[in-house]
Protein backbone atom coordinates (compact mmCIF):
# COMPACT_ATOMS: atom_id res chain seq x y z
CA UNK A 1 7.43 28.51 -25.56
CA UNK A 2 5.23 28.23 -22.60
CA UNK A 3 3.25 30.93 -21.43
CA UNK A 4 2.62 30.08 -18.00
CA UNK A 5 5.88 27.48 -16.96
CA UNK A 6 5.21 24.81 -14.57
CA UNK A 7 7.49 25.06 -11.35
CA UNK A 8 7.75 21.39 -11.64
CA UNK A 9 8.12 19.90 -15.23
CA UNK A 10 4.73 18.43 -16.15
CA UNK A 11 6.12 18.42 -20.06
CA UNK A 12 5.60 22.20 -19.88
CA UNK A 13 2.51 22.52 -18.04
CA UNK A 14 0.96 24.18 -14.89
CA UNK A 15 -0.51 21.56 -12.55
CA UNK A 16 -3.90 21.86 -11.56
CA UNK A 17 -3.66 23.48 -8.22
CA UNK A 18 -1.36 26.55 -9.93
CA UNK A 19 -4.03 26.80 -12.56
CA UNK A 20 -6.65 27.78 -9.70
CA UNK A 21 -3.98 29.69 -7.90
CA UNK A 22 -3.49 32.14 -11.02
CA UNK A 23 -7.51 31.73 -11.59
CA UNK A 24 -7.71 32.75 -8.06
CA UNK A 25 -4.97 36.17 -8.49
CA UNK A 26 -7.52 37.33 -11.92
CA UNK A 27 -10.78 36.70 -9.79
CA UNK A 28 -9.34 38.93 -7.22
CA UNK A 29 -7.49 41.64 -9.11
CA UNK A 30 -10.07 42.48 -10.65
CA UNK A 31 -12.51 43.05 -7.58
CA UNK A 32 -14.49 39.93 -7.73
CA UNK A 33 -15.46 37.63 -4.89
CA UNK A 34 -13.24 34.48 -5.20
CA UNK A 35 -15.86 32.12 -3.90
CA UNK A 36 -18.09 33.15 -6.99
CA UNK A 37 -15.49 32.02 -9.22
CA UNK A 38 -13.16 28.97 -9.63
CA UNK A 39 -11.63 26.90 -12.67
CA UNK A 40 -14.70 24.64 -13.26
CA UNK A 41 -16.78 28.11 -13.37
CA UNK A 42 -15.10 29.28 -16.16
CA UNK A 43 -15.16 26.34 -17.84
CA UNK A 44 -19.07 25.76 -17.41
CA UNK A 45 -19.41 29.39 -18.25
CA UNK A 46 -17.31 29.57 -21.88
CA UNK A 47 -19.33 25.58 -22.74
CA UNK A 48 -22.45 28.19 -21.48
CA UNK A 49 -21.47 30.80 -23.95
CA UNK A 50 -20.25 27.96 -26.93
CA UNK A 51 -23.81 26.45 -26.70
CA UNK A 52 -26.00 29.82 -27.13
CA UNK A 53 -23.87 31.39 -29.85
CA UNK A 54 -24.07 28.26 -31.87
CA UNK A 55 -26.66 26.49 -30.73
CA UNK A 56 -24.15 23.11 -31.64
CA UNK A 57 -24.92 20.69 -28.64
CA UNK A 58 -22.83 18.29 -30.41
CA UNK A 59 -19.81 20.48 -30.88
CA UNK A 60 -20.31 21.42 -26.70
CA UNK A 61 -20.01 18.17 -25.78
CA UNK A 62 -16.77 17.49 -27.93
CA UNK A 63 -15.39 20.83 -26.26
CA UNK A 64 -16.53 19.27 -22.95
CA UNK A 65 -14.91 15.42 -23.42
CA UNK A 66 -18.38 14.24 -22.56
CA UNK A 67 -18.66 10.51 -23.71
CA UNK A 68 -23.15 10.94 -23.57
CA UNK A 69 -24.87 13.99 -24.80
CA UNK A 70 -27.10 13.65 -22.14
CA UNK A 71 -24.48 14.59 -19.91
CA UNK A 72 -23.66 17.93 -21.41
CA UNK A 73 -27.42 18.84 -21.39
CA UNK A 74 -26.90 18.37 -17.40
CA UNK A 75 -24.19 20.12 -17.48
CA UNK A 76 -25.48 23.23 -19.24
CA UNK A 77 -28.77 22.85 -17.34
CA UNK A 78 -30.91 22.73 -20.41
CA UNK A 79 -34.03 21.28 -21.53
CA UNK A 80 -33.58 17.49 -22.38
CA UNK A 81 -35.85 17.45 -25.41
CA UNK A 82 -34.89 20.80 -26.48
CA UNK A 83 -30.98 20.05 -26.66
CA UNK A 84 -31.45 16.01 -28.54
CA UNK A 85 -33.54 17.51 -31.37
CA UNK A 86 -30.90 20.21 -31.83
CA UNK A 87 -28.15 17.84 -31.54
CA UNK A 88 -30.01 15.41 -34.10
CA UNK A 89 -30.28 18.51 -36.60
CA UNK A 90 -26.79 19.76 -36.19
CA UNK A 91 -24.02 18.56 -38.39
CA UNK A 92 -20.43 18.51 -37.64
């Protein structure tokens, strides 16, 4: 069963443009400014959230698809020598 149903069959799936559409009815129903707030925001924001809970760069960067953990440091906007000794010390 699919929660959200894809007007048009993608195998099941929303596309990405009625992905920000629904992203776009929560930001706004619940008060907050839509151009604060988007599908790649959320997405930095839960990696954000992964990373300091755990402190597992490693398992961020899975999450993420990211092919170079140097990337996902970017991404997170960390410090670069900071984030490779944690990722060297972190098992998965």
């Amino acid at each position: 069963m699919t929660i959200f149903p894809s007007r048009v069959d993608y195998n099941g799936h929303l596309s990405t443009r009625q992905y920000a559409r629904l992203v776009d009815e929560w930001v706004t129903g619940v008060g907050l400014m839509r151009s604060e707030y988007g599908t790649h925001s959320l997405r930095r924001t839960k990696a954000s959230i992964i990373y300091r809970a755990t402190g597992n760069l490693r398992a961020v960067q899975i999450l993420l698809g990211h092919s170079k953990i140097e990337n996902t440091v970017r991404y997170l906007g960390i410090d670069v020598e900071d984030a490779l000794a944690l990722a060297e010390n972190t098992e998965i």
